[in-house]
PDB file of N, CA and C in Angstrom:
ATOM      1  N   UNK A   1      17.422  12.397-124.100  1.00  0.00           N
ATOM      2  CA  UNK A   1      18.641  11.708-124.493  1.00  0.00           C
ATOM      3  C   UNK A   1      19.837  12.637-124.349  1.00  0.00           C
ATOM      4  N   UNK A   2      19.622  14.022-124.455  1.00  0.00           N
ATOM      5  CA  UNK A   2      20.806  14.940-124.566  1.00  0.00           C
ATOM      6  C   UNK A   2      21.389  14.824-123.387  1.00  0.00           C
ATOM      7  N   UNK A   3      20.498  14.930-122.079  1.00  0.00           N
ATOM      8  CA  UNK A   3      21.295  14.626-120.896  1.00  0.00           C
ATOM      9  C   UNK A   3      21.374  13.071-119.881  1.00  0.00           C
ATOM     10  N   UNK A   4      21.177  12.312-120.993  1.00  0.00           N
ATOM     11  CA  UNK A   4      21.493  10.794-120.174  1.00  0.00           C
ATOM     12  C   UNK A   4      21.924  10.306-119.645  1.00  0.00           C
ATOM     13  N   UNK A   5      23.454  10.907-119.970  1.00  0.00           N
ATOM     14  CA  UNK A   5      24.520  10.688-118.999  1.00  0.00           C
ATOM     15  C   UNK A   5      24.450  11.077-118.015  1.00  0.00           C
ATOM     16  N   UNK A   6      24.258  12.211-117.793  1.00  0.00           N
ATOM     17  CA  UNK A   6      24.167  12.839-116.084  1.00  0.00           C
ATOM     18  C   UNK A   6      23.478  13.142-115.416  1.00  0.00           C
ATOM     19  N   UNK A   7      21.835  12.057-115.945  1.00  0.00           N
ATOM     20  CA  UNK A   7      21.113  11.335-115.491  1.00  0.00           C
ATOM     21  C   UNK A   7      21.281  10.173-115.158  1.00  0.00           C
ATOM     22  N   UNK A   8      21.852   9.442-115.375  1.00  0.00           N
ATOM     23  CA  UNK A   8      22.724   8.281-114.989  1.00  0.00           C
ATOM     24  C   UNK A   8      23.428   8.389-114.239  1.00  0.00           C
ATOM     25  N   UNK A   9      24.522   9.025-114.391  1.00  0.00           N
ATOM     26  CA  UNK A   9      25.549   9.012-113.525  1.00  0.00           C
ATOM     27  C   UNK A   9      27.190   7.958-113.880  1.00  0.00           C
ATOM     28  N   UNK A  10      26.805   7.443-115.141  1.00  0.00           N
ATOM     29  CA  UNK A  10      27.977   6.699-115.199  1.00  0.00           C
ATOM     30  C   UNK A  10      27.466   6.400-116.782  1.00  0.00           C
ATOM     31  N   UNK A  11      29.083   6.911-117.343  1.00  0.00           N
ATOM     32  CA  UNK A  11      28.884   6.957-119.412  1.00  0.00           C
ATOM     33  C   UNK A  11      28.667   5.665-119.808  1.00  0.00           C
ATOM     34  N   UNK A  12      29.307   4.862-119.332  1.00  0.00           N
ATOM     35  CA  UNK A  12      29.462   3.551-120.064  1.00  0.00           C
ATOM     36  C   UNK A  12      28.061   2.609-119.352  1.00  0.00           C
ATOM     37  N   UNK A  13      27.320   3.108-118.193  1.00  0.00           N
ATOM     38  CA  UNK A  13      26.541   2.655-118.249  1.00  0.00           C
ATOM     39  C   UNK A  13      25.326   2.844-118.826  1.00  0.00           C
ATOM     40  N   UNK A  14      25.192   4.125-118.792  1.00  0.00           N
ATOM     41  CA  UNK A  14      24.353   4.788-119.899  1.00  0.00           C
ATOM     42  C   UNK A  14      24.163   4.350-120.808  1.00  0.00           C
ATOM     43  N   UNK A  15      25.545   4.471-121.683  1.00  0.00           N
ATOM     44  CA  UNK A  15      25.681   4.029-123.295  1.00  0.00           C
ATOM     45  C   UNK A  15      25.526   2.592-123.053  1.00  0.00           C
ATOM     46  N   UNK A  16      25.378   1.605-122.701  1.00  0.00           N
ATOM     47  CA  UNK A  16      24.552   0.145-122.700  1.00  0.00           C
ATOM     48  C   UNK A  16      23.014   0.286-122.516  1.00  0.00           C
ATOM     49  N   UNK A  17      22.170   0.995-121.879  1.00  0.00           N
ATOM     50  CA  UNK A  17      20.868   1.071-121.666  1.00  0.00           C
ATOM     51  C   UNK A  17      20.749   1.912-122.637  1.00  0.00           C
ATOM     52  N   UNK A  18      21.445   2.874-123.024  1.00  0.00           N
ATOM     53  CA  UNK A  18      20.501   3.808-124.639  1.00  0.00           C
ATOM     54  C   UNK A  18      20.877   2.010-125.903  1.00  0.00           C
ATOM     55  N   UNK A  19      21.793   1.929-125.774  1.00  0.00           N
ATOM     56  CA  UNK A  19      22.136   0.989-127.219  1.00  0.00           C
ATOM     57  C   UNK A  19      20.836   0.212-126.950  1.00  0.00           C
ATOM     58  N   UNK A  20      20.489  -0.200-125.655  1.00  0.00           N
ATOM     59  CA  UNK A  20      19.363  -1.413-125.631  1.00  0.00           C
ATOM     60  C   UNK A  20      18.209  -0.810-126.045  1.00  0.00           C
ATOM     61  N   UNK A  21      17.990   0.618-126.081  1.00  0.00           N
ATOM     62  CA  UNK A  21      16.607   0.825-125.953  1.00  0.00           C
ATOM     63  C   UNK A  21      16.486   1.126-127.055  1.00  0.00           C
ATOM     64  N   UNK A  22      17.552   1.862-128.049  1.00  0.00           N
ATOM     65  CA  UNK A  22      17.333   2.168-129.362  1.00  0.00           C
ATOM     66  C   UNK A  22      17.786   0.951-130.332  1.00  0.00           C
ATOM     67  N   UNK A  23      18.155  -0.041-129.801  1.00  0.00           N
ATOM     68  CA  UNK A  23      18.635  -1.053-130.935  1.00  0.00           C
ATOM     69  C   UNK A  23      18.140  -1.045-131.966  1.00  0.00           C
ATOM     70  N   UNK A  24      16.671  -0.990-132.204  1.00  0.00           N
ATOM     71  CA  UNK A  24      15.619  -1.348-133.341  1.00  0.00           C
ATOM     72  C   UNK A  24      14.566  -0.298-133.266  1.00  0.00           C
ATOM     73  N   UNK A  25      15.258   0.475-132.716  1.00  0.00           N
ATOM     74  CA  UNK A  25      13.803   1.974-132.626  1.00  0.00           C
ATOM     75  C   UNK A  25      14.221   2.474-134.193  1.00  0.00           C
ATOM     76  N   UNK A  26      13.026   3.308-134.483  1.00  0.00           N
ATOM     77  CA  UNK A  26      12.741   4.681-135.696  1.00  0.00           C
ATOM     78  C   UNK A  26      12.509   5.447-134.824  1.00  0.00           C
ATOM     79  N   UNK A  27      13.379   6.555-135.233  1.00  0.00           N
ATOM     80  CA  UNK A  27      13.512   8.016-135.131  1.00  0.00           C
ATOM     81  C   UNK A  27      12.598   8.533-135.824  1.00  0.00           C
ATOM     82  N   UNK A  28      11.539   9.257-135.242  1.00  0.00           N
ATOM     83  CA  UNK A  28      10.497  10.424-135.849  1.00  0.00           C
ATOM     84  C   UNK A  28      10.960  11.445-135.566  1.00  0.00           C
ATOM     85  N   UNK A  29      10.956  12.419-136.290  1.00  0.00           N
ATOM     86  CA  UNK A  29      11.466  13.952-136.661  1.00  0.00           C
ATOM     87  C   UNK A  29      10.286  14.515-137.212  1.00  0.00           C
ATOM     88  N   UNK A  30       9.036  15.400-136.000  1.00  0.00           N
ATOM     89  CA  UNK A  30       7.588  15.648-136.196  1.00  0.00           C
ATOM     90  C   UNK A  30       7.957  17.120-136.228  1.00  0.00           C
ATOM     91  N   UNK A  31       7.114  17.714-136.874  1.00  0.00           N
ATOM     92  CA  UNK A  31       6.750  19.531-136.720  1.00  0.00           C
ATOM     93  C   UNK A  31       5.932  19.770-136.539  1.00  0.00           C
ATOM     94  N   UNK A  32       6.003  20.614-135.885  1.00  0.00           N
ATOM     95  CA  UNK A  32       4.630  21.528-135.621  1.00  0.00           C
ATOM     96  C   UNK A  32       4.625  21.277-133.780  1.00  0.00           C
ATOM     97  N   UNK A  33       3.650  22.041-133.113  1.00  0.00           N
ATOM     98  CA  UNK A  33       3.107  22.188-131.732  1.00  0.00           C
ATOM     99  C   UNK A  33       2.790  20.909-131.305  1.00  0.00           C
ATOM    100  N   UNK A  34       2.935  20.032-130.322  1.00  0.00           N
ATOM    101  CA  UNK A  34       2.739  19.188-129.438  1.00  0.00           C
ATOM    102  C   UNK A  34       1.476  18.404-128.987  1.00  0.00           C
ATOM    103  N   UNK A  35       0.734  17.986-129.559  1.00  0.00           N
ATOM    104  CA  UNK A  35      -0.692  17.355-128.829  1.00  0.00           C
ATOM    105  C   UNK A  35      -0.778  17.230-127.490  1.00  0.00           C
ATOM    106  N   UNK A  36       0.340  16.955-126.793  1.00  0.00           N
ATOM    107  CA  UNK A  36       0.514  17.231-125.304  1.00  0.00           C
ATOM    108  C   UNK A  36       0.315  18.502-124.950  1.00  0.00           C
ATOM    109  N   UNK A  37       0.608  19.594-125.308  1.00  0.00           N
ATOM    110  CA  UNK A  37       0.149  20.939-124.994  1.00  0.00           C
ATOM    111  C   UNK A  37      -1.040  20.952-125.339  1.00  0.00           C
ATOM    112  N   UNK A  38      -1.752  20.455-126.364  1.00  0.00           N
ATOM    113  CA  UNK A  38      -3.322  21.073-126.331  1.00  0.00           C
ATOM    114  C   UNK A  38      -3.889  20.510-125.577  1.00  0.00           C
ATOM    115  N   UNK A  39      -3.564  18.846-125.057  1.00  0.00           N
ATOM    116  CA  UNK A  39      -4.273  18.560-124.433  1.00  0.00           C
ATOM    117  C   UNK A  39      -4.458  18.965-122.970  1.00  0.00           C
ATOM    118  N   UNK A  40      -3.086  19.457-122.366  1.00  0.00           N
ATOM    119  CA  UNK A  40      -2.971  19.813-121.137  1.00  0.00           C
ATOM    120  C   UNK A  40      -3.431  20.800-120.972  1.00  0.00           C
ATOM    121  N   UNK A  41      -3.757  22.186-122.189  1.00  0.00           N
ATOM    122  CA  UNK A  41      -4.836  22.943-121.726  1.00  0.00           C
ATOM    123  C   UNK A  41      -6.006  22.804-121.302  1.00  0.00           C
ATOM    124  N   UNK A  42      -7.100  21.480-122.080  1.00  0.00           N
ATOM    125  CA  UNK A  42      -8.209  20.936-122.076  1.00  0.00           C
ATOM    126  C   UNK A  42      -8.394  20.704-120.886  1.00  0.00           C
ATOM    127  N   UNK A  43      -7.269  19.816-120.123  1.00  0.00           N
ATOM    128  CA  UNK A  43      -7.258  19.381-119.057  1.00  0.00           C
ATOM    129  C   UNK A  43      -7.665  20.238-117.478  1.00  0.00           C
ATOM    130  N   UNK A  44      -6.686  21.256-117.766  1.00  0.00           N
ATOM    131  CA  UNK A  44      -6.117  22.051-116.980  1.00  0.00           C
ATOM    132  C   UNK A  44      -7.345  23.026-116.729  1.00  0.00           C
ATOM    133  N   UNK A  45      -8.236  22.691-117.442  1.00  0.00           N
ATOM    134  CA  UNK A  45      -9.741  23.947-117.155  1.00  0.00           C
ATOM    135  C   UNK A  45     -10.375  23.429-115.895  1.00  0.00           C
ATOM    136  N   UNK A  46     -10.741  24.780-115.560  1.00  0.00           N
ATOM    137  CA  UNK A  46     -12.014  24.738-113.985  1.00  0.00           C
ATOM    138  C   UNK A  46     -13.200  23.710-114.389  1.00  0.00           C
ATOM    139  N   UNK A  47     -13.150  22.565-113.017  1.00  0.00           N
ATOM    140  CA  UNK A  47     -14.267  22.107-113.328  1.00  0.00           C
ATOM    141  C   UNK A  47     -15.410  22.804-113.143  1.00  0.00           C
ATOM    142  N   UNK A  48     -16.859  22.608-113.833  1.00  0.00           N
ATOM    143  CA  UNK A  48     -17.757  23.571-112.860  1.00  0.00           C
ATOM    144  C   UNK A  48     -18.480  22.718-111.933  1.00  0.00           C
ATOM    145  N   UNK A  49     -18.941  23.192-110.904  1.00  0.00           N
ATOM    146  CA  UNK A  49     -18.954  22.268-109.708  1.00  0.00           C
ATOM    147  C   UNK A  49     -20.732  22.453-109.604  1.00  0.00           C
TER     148      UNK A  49
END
């Protein structure tokens, strides 16, 4: 979200597709390390062949 805009390329169009997408979202504010990182280690191992 920090860089949306200039991923977009145009503010005011931006700011209509964030308003749509967050209209009715909850904001989670999580701590701690990422489940995506542990899992991408798991992943990321040698198969043995």
């Amino acid at each position: 979200i920090e860089h949306w805009h200039a991923a977009i390329g145009d503010a005011t169009l931006a700011d209509a597709i964030l308003d749509r997408l967050v209209h009715n979202a909850h904001q989670l504010n999580l701590k701690g390390d990422s489940l995506r990182k542990k899992r991408a280690n798991l992943t990321s191992l040698p198969r043995p062949e």
